[in-house]
N, C-alpha and C. Protein backbone atom coordinates (compact mmCIF):
# COMPACT_ATOMS: atom_id res chain seq x y z
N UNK A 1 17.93 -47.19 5.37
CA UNK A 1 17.32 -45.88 5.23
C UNK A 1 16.51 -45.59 6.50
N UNK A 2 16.65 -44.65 7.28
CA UNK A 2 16.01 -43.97 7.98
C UNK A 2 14.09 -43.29 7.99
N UNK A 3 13.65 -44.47 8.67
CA UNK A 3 12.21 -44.25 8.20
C UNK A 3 11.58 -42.62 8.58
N UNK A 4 10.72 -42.43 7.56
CA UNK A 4 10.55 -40.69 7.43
C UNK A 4 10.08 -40.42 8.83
N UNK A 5 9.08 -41.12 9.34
CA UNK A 5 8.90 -40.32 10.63
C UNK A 5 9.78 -39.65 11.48
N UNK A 6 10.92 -40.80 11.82
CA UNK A 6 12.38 -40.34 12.18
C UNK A 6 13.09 -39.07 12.12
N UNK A 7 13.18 -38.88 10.64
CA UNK A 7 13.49 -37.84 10.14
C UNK A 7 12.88 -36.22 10.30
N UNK A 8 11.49 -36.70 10.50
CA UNK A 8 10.65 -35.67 10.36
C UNK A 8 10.72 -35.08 11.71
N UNK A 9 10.55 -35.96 12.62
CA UNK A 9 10.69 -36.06 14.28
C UNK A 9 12.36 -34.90 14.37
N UNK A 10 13.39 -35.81 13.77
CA UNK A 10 14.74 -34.77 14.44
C UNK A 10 14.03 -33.11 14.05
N UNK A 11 13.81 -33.19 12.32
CA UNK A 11 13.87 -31.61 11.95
C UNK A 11 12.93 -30.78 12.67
N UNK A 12 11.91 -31.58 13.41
CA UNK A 12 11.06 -31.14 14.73
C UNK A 12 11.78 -30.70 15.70
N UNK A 13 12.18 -31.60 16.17
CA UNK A 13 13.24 -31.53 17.89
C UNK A 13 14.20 -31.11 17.89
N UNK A 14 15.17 -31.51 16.78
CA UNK A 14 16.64 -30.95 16.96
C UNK A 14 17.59 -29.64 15.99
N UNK A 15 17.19 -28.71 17.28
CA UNK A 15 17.34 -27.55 16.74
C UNK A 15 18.65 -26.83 15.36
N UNK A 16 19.51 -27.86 16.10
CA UNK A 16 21.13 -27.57 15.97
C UNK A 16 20.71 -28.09 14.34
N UNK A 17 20.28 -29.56 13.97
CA UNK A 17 20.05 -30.25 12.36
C UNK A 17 19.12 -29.28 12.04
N UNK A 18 17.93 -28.46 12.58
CA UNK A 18 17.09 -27.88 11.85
C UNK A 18 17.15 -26.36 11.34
N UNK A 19 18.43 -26.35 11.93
CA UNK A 19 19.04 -24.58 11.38
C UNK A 19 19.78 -24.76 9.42
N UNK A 20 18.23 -25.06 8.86
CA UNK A 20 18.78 -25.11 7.36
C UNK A 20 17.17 -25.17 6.58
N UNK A 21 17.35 -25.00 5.39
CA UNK A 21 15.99 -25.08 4.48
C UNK A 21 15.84 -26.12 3.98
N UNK A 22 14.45 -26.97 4.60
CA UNK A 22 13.99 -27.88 4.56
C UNK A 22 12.57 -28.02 3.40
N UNK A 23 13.02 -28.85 2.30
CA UNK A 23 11.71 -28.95 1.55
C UNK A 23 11.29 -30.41 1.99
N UNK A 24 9.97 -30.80 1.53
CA UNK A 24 9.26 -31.77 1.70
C UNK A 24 9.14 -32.27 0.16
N UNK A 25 8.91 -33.47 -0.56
CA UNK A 25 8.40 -33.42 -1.96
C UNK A 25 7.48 -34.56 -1.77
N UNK A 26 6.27 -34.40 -2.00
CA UNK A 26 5.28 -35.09 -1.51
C UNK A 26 4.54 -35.98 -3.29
N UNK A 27 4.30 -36.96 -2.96
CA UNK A 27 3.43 -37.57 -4.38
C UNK A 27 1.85 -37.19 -4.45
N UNK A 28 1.52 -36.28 -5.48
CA UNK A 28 0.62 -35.93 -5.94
C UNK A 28 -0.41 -36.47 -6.49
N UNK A 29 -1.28 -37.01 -6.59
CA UNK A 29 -2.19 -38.25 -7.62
C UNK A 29 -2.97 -37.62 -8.44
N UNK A 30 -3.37 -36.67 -8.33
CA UNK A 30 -4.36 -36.09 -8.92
C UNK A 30 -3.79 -35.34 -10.35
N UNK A 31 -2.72 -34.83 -9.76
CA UNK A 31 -1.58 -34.01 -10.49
C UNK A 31 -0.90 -35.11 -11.38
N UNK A 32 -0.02 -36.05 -10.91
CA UNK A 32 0.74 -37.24 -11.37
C UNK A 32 1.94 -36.55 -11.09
N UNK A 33 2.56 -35.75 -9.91
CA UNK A 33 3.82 -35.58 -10.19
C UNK A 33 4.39 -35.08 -8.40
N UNK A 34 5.59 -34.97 -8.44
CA UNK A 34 5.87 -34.67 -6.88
C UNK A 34 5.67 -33.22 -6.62
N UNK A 35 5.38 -32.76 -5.71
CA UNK A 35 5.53 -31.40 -5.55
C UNK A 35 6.38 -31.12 -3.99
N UNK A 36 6.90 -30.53 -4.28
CA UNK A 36 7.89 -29.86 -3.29
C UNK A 36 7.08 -28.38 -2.67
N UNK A 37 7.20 -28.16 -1.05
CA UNK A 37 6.90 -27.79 0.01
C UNK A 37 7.72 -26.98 1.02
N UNK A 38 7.98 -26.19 1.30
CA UNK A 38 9.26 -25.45 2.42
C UNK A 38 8.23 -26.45 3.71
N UNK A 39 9.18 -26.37 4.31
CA UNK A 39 8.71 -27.10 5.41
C UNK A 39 7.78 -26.12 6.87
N UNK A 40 8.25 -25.05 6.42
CA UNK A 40 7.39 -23.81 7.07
C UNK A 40 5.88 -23.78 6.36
N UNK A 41 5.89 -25.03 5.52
CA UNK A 41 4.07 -25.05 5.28
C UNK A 41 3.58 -26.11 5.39
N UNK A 42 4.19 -27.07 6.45
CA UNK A 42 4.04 -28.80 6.60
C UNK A 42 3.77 -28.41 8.24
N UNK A 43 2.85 -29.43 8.90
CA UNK A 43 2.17 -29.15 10.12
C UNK A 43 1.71 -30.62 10.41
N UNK A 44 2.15 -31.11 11.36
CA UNK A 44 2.04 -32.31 12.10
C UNK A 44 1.03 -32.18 13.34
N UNK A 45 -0.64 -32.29 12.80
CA UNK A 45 -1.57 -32.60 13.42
C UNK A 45 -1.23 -33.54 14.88
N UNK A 46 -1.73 -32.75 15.94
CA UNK A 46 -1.54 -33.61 17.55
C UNK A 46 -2.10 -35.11 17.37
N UNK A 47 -1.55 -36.14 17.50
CA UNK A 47 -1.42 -37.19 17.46
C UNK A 47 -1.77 -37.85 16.40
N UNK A 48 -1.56 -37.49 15.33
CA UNK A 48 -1.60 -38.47 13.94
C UNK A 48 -0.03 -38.63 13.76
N UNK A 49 -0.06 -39.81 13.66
CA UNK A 49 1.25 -40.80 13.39
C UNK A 49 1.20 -41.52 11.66
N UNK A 50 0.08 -41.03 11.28
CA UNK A 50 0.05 -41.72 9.48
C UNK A 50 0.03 -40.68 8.50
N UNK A 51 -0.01 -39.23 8.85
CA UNK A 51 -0.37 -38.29 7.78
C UNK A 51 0.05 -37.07 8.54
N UNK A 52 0.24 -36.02 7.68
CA UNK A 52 0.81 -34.62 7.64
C UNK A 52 -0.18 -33.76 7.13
N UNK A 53 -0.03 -32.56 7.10
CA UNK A 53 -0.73 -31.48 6.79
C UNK A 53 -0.08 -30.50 5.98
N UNK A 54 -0.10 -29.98 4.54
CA UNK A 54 0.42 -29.23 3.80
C UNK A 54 -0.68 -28.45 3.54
N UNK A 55 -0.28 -27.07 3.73
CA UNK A 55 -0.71 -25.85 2.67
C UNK A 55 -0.44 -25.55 1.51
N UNK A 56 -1.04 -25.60 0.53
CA UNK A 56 -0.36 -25.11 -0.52
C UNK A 56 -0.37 -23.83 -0.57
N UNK A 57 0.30 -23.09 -2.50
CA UNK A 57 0.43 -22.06 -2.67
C UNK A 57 -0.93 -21.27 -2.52
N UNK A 58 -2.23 -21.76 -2.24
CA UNK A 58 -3.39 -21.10 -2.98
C UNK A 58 -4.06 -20.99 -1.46
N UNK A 59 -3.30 -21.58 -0.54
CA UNK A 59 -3.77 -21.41 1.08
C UNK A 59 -4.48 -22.56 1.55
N UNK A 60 -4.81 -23.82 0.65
CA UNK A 60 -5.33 -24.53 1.14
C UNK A 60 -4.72 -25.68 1.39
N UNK A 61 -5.73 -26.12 2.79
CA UNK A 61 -4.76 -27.44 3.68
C UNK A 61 -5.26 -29.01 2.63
N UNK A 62 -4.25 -29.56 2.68
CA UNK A 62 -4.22 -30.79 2.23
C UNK A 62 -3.68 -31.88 3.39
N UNK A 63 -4.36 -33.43 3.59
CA UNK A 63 -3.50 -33.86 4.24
C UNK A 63 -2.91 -35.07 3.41
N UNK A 64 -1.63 -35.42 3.64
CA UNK A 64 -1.09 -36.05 2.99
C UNK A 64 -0.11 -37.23 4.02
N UNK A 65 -0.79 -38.49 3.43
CA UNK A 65 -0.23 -39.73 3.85
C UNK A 65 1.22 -39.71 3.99
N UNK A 66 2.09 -40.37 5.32
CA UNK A 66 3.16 -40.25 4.72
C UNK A 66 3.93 -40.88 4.10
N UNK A 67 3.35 -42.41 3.97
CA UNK A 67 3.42 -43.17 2.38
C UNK A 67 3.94 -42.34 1.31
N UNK A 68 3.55 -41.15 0.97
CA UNK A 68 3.51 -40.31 -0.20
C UNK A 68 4.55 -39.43 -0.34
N UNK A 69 5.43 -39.27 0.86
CA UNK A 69 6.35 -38.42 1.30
C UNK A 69 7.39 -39.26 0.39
N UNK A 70 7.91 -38.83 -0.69
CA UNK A 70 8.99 -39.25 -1.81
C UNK A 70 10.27 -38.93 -1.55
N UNK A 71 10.40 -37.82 -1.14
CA UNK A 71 12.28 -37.15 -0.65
C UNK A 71 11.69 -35.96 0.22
N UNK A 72 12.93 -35.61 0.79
CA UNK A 72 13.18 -34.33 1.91
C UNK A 72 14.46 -34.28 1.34
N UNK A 73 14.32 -32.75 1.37
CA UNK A 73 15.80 -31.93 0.63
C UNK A 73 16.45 -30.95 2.31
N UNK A 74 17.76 -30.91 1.93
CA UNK A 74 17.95 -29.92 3.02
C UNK A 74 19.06 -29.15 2.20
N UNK A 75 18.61 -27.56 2.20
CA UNK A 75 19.71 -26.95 2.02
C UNK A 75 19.87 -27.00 0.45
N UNK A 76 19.15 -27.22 0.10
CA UNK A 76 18.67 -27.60 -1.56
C UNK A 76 19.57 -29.36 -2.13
N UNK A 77 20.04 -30.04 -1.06
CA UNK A 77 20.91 -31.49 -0.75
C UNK A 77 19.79 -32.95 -0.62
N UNK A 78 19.33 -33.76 -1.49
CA UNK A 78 18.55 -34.03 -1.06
C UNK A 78 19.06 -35.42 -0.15
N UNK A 79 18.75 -35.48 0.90
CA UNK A 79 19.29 -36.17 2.12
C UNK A 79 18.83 -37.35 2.72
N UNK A 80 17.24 -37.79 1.83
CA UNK A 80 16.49 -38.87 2.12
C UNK A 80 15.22 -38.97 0.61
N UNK A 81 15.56 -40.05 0.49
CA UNK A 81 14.20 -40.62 -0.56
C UNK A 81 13.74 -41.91 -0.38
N UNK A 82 12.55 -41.92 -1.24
CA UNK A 82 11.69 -43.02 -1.43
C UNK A 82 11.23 -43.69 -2.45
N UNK A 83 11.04 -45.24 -3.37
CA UNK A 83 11.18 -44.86 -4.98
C UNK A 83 9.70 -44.91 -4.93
């Protein structure tokens, strides 16, 4: 399996793989459940290599480990997970 940074890195850089709809589904704790993200609301803080940045629906930033990062969907396909 392709470790997430990896992953996260191409749908960054490579334009040609990133012409598609990208969700994120992130583990929730508070909640107890995954929640899913368009990736047009995920933001990779300048030099953090351990955590991400999600907005949610209500506008507020969360950051989230990427330990916690459970699957990435593309295209509604899901193309990478984590158990």
């Amino acid at each position: 399996m392709m470790p997430i940074q990896d992953l996260l890195h191409r749908i960054q850089w490579d334009r040609e793989f990133a012409r598609a709809d990208f969700q994120l589904g992130y583990y929730d704790r508070v909640d107890d459940r995954i929640i899913l993200v368009p990736m047009a609301r995920v933001h990779f803080p300048r030099g953090e290599h351990f955590s991400l940045e999600v907005i949610d629906e209500q506008g507020a930033l969360h950051t989230v480990p990427l330990h916690r990062v459970k699957a990435v969907y593309r295209d509604g396909n899901q193309i990478w997970h984590r158990h």
